[in-house]
C-alpha atoms as a PDB file:
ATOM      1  CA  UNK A   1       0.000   0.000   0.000  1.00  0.00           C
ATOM      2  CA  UNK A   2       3.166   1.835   0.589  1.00  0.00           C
ATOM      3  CA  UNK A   3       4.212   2.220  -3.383  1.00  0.00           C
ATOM      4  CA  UNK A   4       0.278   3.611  -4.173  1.00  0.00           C
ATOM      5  CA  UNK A   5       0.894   6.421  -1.325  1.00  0.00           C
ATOM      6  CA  UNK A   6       4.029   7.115  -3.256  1.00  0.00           C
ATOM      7  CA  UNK A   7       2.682   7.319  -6.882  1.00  0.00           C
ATOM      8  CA  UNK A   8      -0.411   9.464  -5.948  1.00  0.00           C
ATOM      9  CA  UNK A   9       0.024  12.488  -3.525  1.00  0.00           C
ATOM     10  CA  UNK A  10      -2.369  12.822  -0.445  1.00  0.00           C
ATOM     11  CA  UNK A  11      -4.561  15.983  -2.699  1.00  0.00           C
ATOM     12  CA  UNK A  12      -5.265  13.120  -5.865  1.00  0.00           C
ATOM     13  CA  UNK A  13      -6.918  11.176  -3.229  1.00  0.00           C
ATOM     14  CA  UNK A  14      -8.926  14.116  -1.341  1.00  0.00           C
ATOM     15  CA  UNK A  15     -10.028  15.444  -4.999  1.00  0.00           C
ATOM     16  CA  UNK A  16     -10.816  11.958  -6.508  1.00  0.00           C
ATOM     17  CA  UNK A  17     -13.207  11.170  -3.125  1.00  0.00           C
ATOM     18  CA  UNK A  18     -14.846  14.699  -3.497  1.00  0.00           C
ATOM     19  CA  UNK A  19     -15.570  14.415  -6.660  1.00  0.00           C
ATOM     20  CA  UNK A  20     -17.146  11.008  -6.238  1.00  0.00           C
ATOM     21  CA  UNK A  21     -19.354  12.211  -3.394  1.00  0.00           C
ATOM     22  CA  UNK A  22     -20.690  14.813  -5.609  1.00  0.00           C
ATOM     23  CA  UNK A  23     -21.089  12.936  -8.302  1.00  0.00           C
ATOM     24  CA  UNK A  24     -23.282   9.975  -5.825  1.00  0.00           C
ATOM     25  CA  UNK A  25     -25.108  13.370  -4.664  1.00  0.00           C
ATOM     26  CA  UNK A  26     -25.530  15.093  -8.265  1.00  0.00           C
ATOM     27  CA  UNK A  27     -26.983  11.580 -10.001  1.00  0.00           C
ATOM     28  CA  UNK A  28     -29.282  11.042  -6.538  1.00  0.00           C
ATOM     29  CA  UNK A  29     -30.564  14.432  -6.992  1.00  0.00           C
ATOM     30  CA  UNK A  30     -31.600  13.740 -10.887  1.00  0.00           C
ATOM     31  CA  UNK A  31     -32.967  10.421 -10.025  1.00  0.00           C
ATOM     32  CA  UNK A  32     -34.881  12.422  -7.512  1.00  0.00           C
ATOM     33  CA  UNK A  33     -36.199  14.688 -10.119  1.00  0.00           C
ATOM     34  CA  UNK A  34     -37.542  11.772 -12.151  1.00  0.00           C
ATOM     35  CA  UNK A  35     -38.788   9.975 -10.002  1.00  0.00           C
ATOM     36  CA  UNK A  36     -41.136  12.541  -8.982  1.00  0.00           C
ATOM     37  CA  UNK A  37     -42.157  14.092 -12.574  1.00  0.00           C
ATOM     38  CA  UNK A  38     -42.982  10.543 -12.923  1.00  0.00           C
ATOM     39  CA  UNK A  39     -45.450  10.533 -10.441  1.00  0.00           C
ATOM     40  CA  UNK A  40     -47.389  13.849 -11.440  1.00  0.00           C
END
């Protein structure tokens, strides 16, 4: 685990977990949307 700490600095990791969270958060809030236009 040592050698992947070494090839990708602490802020790759920060920014690649942030942008996953908002991406969860982003497609949640469109299935959200559809969900209920579907029920109107």
């Amino acid at each position: 685990m040592k050698d992947m700490e070494e090839r990708f600095p602490r802020g790759i990791w920060v920014r690649l977990i942030i942008y996953i969270a908002v991406g969860h958060l982003f497609a949640a809030f469109i299935y959200l949307l559809f969900e209920l236009g579907a029920k109107q």
